[in-house]
N, C-alpha and C. Protein backbone atom coordinates (compact mmCIF):
# COMPACT_ATOMS: atom_id res chain seq x y z
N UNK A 1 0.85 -1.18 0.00
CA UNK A 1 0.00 0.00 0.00
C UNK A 1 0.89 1.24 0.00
N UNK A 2 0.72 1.84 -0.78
CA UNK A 2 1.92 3.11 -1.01
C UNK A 2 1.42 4.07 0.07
N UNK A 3 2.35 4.86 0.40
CA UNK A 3 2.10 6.51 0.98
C UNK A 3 2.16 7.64 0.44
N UNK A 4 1.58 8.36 0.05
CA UNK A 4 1.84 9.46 -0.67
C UNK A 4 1.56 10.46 0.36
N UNK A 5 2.60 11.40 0.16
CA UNK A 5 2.83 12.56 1.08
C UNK A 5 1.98 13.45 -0.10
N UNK A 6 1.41 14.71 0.70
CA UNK A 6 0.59 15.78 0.01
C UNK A 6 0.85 16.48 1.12
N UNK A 7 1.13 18.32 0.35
CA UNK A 7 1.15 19.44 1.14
C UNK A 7 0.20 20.09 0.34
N UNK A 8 -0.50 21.17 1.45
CA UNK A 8 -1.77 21.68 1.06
C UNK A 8 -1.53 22.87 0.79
N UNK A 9 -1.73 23.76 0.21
CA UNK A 9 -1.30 25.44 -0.31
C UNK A 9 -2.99 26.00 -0.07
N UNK A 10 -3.08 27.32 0.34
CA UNK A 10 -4.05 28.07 0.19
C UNK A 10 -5.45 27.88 0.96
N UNK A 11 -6.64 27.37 0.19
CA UNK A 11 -7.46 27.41 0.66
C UNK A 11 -7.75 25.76 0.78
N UNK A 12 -7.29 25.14 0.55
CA UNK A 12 -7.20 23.59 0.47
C UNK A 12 -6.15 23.62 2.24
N UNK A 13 -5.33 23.91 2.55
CA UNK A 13 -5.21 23.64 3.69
C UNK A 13 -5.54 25.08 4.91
N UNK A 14 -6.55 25.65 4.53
CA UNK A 14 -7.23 26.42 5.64
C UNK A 14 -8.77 25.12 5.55
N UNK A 15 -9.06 24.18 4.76
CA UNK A 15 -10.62 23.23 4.79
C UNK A 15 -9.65 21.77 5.52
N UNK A 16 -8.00 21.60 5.21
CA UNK A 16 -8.42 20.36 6.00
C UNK A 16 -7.86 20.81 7.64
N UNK A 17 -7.19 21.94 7.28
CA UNK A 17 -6.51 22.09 8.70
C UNK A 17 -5.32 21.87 8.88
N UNK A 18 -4.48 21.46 7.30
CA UNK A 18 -3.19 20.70 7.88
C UNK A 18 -2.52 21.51 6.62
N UNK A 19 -1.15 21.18 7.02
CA UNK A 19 -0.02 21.46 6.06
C UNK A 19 0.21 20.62 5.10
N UNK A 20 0.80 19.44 5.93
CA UNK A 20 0.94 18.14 4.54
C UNK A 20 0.41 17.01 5.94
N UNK A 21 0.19 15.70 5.17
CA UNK A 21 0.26 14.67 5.66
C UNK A 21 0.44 13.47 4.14
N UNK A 22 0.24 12.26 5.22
CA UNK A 22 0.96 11.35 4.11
C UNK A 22 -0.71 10.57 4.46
N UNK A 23 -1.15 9.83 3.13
CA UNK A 23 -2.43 9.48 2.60
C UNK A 23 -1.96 7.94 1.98
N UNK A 24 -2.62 6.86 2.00
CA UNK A 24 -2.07 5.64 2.28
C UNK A 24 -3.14 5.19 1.04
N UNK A 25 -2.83 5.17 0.14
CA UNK A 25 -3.76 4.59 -1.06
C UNK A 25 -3.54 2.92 -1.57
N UNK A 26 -4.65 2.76 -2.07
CA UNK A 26 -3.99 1.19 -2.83
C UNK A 26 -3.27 0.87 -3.66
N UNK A 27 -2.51 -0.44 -3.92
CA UNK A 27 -1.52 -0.60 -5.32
C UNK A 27 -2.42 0.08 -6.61
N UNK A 28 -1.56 0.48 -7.62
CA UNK A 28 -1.60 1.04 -8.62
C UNK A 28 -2.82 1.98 -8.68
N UNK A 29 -2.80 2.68 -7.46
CA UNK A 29 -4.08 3.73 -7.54
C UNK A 29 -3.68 5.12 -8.57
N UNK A 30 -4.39 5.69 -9.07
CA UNK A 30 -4.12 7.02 -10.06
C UNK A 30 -4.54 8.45 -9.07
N UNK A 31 -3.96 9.50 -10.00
CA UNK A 31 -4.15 10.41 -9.48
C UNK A 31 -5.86 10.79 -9.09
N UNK A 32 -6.30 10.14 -9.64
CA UNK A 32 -8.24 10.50 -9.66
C UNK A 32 -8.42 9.86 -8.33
N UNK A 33 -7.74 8.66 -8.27
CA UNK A 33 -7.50 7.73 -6.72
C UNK A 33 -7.72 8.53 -5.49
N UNK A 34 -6.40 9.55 -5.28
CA UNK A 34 -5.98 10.16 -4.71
C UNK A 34 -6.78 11.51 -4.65
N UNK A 35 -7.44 11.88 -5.67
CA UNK A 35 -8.66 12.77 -5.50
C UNK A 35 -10.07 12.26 -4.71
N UNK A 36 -10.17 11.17 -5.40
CA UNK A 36 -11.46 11.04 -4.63
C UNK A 36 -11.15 10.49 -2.64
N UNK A 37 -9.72 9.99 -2.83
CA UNK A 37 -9.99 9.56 -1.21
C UNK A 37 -9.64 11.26 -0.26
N UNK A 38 -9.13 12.32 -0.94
CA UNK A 38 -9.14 13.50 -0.63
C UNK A 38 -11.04 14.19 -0.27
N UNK A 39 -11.35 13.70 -1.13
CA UNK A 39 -12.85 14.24 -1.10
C UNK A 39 -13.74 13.07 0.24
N UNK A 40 -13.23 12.28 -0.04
CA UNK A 40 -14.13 11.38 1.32
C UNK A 40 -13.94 11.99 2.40
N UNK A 41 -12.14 12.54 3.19
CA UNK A 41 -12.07 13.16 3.80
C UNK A 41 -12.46 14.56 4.42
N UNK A 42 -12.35 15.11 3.33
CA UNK A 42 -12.43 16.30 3.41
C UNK A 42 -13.55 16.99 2.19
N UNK A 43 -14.83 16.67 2.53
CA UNK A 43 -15.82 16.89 1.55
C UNK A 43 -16.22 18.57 1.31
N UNK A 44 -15.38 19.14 2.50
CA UNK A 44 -15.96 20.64 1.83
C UNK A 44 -14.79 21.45 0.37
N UNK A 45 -13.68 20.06 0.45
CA UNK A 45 -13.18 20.60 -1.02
C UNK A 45 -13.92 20.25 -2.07
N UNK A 46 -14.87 20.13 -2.05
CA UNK A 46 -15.68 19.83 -3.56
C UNK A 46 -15.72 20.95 -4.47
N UNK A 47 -16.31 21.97 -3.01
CA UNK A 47 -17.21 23.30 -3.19
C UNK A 47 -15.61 23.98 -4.23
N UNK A 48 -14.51 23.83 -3.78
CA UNK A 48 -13.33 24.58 -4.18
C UNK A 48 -12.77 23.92 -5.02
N UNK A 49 -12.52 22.78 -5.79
CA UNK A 49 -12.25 21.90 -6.47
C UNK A 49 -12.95 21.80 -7.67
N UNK A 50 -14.09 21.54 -7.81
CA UNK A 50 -15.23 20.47 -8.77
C UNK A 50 -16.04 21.57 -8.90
N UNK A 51 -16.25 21.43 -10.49
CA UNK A 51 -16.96 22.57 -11.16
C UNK A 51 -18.78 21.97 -10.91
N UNK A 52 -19.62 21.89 -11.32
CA UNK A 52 -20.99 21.56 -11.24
C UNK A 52 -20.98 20.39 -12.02
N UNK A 53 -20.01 20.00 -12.88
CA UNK A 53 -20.70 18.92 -13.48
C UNK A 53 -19.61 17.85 -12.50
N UNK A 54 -19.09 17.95 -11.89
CA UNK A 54 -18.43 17.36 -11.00
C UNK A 54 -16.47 16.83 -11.19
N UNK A 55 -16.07 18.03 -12.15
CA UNK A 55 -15.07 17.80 -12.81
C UNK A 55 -14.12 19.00 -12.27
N UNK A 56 -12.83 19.08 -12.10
CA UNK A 56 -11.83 19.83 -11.93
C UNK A 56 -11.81 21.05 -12.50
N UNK A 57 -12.64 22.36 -11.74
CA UNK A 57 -12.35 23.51 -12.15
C UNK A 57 -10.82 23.37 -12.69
N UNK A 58 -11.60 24.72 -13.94
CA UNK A 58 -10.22 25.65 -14.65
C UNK A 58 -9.45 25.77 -13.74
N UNK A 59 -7.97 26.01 -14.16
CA UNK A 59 -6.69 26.42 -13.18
C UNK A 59 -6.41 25.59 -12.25
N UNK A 60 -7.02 24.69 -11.54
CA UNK A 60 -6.48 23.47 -10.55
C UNK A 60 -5.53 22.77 -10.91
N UNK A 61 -4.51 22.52 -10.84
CA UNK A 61 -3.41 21.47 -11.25
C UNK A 61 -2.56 20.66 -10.21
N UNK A 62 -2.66 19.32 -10.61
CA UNK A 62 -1.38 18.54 -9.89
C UNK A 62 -0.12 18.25 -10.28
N UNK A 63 0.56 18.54 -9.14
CA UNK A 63 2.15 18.08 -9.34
C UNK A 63 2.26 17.17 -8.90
N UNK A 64 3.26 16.28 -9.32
CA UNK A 64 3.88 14.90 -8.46
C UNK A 64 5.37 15.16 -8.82
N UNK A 65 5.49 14.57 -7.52
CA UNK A 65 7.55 15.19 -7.36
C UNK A 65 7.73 16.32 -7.78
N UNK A 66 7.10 17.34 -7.61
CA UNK A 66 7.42 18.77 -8.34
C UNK A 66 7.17 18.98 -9.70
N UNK A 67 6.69 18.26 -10.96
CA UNK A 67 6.06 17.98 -12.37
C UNK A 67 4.82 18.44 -12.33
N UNK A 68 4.38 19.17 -13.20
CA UNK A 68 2.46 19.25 -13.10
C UNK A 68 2.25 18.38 -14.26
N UNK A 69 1.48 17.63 -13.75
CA UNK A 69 1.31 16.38 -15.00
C UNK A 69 -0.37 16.82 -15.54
N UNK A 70 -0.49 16.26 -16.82
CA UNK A 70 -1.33 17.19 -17.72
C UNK A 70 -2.72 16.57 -17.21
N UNK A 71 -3.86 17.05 -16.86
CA UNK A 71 -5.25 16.03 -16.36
C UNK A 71 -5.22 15.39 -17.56
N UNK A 72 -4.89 14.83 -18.84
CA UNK A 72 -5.43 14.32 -19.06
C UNK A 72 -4.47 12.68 -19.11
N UNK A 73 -3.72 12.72 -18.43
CA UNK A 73 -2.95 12.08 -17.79
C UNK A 73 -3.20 11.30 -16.31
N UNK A 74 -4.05 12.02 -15.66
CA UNK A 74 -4.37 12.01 -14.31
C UNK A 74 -4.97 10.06 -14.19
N UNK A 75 -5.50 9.62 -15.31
CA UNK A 75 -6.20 8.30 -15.07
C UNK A 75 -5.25 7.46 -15.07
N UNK A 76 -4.14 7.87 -16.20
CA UNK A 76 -2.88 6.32 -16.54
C UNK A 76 -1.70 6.63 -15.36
N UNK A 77 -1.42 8.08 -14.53
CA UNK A 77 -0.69 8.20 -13.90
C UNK A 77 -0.80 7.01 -12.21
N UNK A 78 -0.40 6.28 -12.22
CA UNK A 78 0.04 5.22 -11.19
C UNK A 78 0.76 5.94 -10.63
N UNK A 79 0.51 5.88 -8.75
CA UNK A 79 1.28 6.82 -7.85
C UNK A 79 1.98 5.91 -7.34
N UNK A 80 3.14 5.99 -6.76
CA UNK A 80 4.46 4.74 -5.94
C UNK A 80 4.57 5.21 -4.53
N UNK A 81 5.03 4.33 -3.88
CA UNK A 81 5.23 5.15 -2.59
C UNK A 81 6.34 6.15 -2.27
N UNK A 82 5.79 6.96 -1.80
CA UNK A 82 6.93 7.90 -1.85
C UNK A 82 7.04 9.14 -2.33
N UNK A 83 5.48 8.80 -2.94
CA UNK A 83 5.47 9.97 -4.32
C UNK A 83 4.79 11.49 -3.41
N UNK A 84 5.34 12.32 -3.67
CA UNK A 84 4.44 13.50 -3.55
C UNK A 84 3.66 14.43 -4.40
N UNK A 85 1.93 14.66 -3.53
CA UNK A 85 1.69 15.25 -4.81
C UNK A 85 1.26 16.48 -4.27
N UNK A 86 0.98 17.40 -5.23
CA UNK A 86 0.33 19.26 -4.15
C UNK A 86 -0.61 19.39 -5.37
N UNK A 87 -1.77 19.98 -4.99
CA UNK A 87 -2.80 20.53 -5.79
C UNK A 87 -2.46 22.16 -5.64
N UNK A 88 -2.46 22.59 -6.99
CA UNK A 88 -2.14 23.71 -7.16
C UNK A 88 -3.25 24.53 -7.49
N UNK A 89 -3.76 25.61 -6.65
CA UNK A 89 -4.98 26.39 -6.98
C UNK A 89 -4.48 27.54 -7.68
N UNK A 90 -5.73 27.76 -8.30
CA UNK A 90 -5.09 29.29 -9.43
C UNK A 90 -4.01 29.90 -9.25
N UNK A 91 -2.81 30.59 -9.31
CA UNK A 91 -1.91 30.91 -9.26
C UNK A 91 -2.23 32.97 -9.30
N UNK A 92 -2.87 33.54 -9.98
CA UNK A 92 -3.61 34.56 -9.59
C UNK A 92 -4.92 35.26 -10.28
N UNK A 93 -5.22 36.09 -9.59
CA UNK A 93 -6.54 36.96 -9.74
C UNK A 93 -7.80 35.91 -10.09
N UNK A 94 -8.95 36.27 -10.08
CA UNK A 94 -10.27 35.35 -10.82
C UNK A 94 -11.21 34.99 -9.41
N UNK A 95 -11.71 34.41 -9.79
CA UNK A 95 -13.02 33.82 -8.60
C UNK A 95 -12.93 31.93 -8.90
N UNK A 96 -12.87 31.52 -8.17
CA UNK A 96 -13.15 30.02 -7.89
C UNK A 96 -14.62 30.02 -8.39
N UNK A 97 -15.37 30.63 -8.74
CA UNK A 97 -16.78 30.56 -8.85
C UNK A 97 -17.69 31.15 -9.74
């Protein structure tokens, strides 16, 4: 069962409360993996995350090991242990909404 470490930036760690922690997913889980066991936890990132049709607002991006890998990548990307990933919220100006 891998560990993946995640640090939280912005308004993603003022909803879980934390800086980073490490998140314990199953073999060959994907980055969508790692989204949705984020959302079990912590269900008020939806509201900041997920557009209405239930898909990754504009400007959200993930890195792993420091890489922003492209969403449309996010399904074949297999996470290892060890791996770190950060969700990156808009970078500036606009409305989440």
């Amino acid at each position: 069962m891998p560990k993946i470490k995640t640090r939280y930036l912005a308004f993603i760690r003022e909803e879980t409360k934390k800086v980073e922690e490490e998140i314990d997913l199953p073999l060959n889980s994907t980055i969508y993996e790692f989204l949705d066991e984020l959302f079990k936890r912590y269900g008020g990132l939806r509201k900041y995350l997920l557009n209405s049709a239930g898909e990754l607002r504009d400007g959200i991006n993930v890195a792993l090991n420091g890489d922003v890998i492209p969403r449309a990548k996010y399904g074949e990307t297999i996470l290892k242990d060890g791996d770190e990933l950060v969700i990156i919220p808009p970078i500036s100006g606009g409305s989440l909404f």
